[in-house]
C-alpha atoms as a PDB file:
ATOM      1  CA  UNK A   1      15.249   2.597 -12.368  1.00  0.00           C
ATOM      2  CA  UNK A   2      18.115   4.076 -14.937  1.00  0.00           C
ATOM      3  CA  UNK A   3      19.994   6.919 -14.051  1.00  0.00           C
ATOM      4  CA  UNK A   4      18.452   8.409 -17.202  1.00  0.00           C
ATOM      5  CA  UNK A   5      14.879   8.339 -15.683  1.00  0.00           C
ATOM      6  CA  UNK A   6      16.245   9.554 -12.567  1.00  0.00           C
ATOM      7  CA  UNK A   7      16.994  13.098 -13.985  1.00  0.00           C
ATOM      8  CA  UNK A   8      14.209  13.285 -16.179  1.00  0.00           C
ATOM      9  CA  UNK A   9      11.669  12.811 -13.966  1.00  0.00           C
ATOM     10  CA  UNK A  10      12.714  15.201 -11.804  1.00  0.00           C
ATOM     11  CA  UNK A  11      12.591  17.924 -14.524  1.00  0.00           C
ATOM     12  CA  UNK A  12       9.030  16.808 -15.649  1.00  0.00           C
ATOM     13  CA  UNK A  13       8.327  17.395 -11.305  1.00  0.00           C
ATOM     14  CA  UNK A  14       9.639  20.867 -12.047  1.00  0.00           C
ATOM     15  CA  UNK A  15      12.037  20.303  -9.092  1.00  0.00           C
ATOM     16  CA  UNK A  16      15.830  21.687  -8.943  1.00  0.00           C
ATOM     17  CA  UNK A  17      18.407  19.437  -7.495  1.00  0.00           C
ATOM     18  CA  UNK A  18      18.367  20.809  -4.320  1.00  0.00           C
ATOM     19  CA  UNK A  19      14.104  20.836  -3.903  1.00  0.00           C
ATOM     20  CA  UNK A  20      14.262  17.198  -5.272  1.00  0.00           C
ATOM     21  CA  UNK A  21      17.012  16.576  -2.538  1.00  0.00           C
ATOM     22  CA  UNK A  22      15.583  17.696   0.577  1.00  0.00           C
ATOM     23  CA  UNK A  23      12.846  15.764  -0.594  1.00  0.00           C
ATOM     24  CA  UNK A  24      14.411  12.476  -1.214  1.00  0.00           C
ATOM     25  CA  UNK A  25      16.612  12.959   2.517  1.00  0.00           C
ATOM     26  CA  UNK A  26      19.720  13.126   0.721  1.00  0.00           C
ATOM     27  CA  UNK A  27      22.658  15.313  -0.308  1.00  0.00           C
ATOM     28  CA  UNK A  28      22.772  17.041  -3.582  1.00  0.00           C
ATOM     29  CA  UNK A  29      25.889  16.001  -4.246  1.00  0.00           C
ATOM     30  CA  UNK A  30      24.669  12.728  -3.805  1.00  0.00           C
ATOM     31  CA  UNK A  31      21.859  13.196  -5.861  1.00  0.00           C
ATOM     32  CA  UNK A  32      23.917  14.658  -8.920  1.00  0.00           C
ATOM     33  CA  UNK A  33      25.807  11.697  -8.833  1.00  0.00           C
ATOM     34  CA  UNK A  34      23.314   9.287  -8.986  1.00  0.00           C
ATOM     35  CA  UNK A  35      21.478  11.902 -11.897  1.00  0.00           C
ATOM     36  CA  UNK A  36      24.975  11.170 -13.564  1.00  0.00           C
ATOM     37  CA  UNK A  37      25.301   7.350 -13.020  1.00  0.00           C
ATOM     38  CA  UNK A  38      28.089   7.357 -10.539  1.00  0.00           C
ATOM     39  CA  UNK A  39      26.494   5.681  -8.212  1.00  0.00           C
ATOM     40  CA  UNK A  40      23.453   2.862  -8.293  1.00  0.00           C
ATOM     41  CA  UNK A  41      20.237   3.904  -7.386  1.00  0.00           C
ATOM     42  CA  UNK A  42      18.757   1.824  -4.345  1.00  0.00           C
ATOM     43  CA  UNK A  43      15.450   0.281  -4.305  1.00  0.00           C
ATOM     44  CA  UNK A  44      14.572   2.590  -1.243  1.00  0.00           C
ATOM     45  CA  UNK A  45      15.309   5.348  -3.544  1.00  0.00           C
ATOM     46  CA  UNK A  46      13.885   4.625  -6.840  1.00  0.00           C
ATOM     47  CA  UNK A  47      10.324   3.754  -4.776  1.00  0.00           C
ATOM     48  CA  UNK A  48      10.828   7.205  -3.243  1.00  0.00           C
ATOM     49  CA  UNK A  49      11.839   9.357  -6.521  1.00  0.00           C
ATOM     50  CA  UNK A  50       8.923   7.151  -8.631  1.00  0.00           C
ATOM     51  CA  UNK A  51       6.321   8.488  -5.414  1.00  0.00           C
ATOM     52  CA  UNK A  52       7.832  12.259  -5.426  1.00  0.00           C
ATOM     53  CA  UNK A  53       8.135  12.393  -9.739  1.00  0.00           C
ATOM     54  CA  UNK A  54       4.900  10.623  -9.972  1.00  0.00           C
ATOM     55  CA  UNK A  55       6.398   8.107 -12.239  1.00  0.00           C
ATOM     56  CA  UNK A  56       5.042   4.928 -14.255  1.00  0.00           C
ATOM     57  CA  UNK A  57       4.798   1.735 -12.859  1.00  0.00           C
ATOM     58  CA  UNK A  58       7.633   0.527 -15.243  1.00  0.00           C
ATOM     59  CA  UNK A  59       9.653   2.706 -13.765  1.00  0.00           C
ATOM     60  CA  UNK A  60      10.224   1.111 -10.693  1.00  0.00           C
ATOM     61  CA  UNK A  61      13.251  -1.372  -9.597  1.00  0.00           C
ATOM     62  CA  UNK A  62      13.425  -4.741 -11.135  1.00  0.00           C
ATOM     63  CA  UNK A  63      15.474  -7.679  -9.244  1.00  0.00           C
ATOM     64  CA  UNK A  64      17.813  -8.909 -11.177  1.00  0.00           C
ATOM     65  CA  UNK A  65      18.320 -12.038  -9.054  1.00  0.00           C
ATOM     66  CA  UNK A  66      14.814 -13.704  -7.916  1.00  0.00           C
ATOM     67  CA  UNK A  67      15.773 -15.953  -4.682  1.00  0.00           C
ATOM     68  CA  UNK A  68      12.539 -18.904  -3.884  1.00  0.00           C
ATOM     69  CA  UNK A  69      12.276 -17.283  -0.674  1.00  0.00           C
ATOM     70  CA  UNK A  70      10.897 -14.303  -2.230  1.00  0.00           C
ATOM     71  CA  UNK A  71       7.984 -15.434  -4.382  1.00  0.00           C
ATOM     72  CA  UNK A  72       5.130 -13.433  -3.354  1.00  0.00           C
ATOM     73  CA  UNK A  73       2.005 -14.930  -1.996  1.00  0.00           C
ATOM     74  CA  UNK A  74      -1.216 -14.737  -3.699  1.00  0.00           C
ATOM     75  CA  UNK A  75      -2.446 -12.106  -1.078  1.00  0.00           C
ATOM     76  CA  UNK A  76       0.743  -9.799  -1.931  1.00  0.00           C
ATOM     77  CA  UNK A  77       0.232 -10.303  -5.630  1.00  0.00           C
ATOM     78  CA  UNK A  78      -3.144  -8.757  -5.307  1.00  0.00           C
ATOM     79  CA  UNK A  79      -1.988  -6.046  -3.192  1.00  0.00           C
ATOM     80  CA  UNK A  80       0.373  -5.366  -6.415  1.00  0.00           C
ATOM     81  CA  UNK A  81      -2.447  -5.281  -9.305  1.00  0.00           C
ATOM     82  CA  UNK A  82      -4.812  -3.279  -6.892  1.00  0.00           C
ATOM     83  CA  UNK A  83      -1.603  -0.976  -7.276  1.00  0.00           C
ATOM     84  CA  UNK A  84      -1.266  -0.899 -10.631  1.00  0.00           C
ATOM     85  CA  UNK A  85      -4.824  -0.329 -11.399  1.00  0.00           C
ATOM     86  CA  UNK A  86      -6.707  -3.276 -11.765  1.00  0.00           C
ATOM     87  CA  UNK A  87     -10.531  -2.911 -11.489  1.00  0.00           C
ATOM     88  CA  UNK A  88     -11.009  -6.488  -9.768  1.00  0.00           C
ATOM     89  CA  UNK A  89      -9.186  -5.425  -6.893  1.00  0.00           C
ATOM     90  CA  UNK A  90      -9.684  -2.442  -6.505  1.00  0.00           C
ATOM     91  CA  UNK A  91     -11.342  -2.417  -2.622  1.00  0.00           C
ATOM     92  CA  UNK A  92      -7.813  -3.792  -1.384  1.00  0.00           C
ATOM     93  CA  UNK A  93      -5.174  -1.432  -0.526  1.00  0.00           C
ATOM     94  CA  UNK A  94      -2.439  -0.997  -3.291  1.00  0.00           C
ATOM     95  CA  UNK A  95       1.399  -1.789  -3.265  1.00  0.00           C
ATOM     96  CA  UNK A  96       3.680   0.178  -5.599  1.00  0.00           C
ATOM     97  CA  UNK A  97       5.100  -2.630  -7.820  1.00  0.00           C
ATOM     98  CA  UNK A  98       6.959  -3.185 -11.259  1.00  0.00           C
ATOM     99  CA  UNK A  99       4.468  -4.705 -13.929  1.00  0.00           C
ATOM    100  CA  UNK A 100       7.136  -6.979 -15.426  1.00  0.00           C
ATOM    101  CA  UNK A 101       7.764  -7.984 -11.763  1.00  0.00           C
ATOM    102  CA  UNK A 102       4.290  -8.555 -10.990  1.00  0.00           C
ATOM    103  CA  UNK A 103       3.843 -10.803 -14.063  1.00  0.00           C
ATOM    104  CA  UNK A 104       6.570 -12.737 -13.510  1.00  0.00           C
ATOM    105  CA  UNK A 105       6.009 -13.483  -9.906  1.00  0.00           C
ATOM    106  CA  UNK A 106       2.974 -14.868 -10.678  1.00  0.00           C
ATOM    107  CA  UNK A 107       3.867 -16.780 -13.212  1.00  0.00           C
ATOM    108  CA  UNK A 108       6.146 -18.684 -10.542  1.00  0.00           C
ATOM    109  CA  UNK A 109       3.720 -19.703  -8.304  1.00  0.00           C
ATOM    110  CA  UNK A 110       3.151 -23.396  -8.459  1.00  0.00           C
ATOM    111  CA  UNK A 111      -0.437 -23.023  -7.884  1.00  0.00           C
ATOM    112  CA  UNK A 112      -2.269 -19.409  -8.231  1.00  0.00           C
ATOM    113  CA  UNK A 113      -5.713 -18.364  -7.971  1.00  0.00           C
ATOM    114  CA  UNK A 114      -7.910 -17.875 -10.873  1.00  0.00           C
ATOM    115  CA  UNK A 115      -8.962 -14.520 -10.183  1.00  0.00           C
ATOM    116  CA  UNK A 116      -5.250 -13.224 -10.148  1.00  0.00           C
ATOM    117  CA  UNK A 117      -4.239 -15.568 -13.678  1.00  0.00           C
ATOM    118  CA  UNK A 118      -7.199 -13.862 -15.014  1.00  0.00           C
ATOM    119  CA  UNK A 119      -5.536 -10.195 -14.197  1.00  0.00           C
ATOM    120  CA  UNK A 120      -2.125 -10.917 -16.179  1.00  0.00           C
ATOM    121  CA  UNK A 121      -3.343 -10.687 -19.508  1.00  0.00           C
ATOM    122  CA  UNK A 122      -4.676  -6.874 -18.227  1.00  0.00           C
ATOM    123  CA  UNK A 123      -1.755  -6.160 -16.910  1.00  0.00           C
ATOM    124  CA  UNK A 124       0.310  -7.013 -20.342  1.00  0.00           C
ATOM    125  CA  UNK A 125      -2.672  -4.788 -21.943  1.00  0.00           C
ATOM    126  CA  UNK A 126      -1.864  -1.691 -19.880  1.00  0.00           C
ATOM    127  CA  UNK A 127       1.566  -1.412 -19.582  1.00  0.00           C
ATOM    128  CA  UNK A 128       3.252  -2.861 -22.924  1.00  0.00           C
ATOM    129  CA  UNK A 129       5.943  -0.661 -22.236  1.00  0.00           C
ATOM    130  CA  UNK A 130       6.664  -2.529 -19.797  1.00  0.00           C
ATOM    131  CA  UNK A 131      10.697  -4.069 -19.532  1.00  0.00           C
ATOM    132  CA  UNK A 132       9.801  -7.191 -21.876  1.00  0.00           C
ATOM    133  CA  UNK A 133      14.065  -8.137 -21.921  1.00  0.00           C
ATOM    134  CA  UNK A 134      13.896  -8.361 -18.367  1.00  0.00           C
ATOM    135  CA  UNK A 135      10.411 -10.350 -18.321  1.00  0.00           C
ATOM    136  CA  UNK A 136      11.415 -13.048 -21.582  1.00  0.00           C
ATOM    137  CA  UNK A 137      14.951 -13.211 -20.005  1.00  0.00           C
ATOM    138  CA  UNK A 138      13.845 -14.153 -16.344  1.00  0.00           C
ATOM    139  CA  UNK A 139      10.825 -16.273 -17.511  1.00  0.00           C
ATOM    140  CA  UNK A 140      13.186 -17.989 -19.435  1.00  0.00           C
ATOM    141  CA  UNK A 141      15.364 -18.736 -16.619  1.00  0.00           C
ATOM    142  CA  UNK A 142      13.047 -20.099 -14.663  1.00  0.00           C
ATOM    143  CA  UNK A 143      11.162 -22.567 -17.690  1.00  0.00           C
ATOM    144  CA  UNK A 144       7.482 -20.712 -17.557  1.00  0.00           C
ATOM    145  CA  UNK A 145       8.273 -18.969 -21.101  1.00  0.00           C
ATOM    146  CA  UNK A 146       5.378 -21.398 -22.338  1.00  0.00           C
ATOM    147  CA  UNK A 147       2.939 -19.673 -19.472  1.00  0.00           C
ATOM    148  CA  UNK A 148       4.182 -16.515 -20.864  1.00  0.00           C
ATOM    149  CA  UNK A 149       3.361 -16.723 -24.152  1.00  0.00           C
ATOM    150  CA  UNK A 150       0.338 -18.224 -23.255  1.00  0.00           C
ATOM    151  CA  UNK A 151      -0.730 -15.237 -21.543  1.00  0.00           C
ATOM    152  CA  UNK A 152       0.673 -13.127 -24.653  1.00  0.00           C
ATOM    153  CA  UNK A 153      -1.715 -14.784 -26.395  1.00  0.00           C
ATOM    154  CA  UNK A 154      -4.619 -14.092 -24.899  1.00  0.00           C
ATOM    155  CA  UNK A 155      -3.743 -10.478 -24.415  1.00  0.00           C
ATOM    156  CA  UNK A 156      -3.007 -10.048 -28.524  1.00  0.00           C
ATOM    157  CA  UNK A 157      -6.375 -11.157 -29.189  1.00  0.00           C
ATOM    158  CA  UNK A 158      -7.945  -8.843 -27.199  1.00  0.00           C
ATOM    159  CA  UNK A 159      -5.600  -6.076 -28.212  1.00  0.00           C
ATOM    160  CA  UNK A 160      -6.807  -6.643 -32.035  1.00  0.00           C
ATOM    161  CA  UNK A 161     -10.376  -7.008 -30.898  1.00  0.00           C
ATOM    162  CA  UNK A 162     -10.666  -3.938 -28.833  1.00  0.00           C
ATOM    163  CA  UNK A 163      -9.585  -0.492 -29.628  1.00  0.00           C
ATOM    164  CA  UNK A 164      -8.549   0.539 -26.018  1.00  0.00           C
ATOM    165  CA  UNK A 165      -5.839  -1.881 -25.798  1.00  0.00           C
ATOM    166  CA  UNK A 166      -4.706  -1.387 -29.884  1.00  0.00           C
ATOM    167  CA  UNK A 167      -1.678   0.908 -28.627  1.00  0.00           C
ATOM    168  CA  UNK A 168      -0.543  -2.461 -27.437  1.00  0.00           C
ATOM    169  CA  UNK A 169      -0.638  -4.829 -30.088  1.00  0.00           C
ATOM    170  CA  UNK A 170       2.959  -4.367 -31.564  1.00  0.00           C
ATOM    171  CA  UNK A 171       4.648  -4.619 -28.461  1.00  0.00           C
ATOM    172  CA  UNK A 172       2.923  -8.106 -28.052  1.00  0.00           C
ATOM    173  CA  UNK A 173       3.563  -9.298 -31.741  1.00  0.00           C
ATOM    174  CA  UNK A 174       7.186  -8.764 -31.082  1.00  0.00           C
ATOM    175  CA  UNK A 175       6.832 -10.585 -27.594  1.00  0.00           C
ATOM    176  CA  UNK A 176       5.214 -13.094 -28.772  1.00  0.00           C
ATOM    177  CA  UNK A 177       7.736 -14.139 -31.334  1.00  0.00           C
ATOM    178  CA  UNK A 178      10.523 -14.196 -28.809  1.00  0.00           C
ATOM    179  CA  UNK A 179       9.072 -16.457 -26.589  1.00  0.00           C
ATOM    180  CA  UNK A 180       8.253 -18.349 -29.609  1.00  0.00           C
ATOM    181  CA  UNK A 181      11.637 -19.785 -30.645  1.00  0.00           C
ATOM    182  CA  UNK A 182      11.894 -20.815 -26.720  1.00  0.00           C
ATOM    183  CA  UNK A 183       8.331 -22.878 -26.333  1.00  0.00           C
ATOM    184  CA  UNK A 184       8.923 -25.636 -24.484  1.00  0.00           C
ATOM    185  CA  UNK A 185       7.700 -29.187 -25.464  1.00  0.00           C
ATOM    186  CA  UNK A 186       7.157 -30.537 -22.230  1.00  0.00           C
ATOM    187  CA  UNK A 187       3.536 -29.842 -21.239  1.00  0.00           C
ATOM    188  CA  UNK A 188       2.289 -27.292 -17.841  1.00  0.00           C
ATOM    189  CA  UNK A 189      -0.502 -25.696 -16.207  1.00  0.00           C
ATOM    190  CA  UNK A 190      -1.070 -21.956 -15.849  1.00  0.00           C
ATOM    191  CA  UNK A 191      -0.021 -22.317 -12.126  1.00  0.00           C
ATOM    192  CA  UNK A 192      -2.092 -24.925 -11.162  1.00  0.00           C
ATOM    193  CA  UNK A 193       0.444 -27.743 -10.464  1.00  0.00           C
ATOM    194  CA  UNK A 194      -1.738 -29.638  -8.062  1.00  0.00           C
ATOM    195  CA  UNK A 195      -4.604 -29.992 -10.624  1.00  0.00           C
ATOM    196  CA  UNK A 196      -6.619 -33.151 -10.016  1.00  0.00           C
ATOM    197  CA  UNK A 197      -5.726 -36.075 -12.645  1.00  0.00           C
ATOM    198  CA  UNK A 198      -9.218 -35.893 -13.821  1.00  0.00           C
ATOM    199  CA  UNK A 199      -9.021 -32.421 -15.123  1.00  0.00           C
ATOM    200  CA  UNK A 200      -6.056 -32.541 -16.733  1.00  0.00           C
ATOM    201  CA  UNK A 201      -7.331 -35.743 -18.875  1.00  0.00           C
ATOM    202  CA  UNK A 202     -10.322 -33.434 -19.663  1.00  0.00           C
ATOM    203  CA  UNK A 203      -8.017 -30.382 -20.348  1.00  0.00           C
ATOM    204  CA  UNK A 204      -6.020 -32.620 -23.013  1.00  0.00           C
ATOM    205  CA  UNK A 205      -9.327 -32.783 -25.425  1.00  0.00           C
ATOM    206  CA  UNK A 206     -10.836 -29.414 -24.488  1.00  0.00           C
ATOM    207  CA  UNK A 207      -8.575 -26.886 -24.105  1.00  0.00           C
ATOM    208  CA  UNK A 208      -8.247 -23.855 -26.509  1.00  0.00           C
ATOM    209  CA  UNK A 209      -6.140 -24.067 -29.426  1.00  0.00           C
ATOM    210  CA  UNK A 210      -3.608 -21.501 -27.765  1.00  0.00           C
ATOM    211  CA  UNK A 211      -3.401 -23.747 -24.678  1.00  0.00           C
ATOM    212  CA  UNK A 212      -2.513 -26.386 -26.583  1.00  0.00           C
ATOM    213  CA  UNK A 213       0.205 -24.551 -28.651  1.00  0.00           C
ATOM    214  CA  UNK A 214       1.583 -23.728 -25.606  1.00  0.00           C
ATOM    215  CA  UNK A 215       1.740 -26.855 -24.224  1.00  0.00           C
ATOM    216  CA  UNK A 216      -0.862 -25.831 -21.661  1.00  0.00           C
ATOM    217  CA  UNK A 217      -3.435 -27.531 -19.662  1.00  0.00           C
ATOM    218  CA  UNK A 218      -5.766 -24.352 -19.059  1.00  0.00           C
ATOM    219  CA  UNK A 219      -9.558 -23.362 -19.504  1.00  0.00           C
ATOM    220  CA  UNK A 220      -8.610 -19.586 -19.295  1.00  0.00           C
ATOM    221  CA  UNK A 221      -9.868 -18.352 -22.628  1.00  0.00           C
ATOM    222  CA  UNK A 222      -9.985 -14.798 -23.181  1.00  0.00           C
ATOM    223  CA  UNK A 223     -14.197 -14.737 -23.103  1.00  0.00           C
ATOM    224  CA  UNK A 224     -13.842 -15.511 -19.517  1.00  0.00           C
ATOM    225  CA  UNK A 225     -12.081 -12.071 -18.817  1.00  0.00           C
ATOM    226  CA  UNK A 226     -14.343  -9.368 -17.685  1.00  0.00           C
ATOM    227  CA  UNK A 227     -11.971  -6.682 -19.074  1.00  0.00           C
ATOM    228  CA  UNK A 228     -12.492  -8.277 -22.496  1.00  0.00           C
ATOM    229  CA  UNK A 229     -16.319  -7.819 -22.751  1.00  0.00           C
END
């Protein structure tokens, strides 16, 4: 969260500095100073302030370093899309989470369920204001660019196709051709590195023409997505 966001979503609460403090359980000179950018806003903070401004998903903290020991679990990661909205799960209870962060710790899983690979595409749908530097830069990093543009992909087509998700479109153009002059030529999976031989030599002739730009082996198409129908 920017020190810019900070301020302004307290105005748009209609709190003063000091209402905003109390509330946050700290000083108001402390709070001025973060309002001003003298000091960094914590990631204990910026979940608070997002809760008590009733702020966007995208503006919560990003990591800027992503350790192994911190991938989340498939369990977590559903947690995190029941929190951000997503109708499939819904029922389970919700944890406050960046999109960008979300996607991307997915996208690191070595092998993910189908159910949650089938959410990302959503997720880029509903929040394409979401930090997309921070989300080409990390994916990047970390060699699943090809997954990512994969999934940004899938989620332009339905963006053209439906009008709900139109507001999105130009964000995912301008995505997409990032990631482009980065594809990888090696070949992946959409997190699913312990696919069974078989599949994968099946996947080769009968995967989607976006897989195989991509350099994916995947059956994910976007007819398969219940959000698309």
């Amino acid at each position: 969260m920017l020190y810019e966001q900070f301020k302004a979503g307290r105005l748009r609460a209609g709190l003063t500095q000091k209402q905003a403090a109390e509330r946050l359980c700290v000083s108001q000179p402390y709070l001025s100073q973060l309002e001003k950018g003298e000091r960094p806003v914590t990631v204990e903070l910026a979940l608070s302030a997002a809760a008590l401004y009733r702020l966007p998903a995208t503006a919560l903290p990003l990591p800027e370093m992503w350790a192994e020991d911190s991938k989340a679990d498939d369990a977590f990661l559903a947690r995190q899309l029941s929190g951000l909205g997503y109708p499939g799960f819904r029922h389970l209870r919700p944890r406050k989470a960046n999109p960008a962060a979300v996607v991307l710790a997915a996208l690191l899983r070595k092998d993910l369920e189908t159910r949650l690979a089938e959410a990302l595409p959503w997720v880029l749908l509903t929040y394409p204001d979401l930090d997309w530097v921070w989300l080409i830069r990390h994916a990047k990093l970390d060699d699943v660019q090809n997954r990512l543009g994969f999934l940004v992909g899938v989620a332009k087509g339905l963006s053209a196709d439906r009008a709900e998700y139109h507001s999105a479109f130009n964000q995912l153009c301008t995505a997409e051709q990032q990631l482009e002059r980065a594809r990888l030529a090696r070949q992946d999976t959409l997190c699913r590195e312990s696919m069974p031989n078989a599949e994968r030599r099946w996947l080769e002739t009968n995967r989607s023409p976006l897989a195989r730009h991509w350099n994916l082996l995947t059956g994910l198409t976007a007819d398969q997505l219940s959000y698309a129908r």
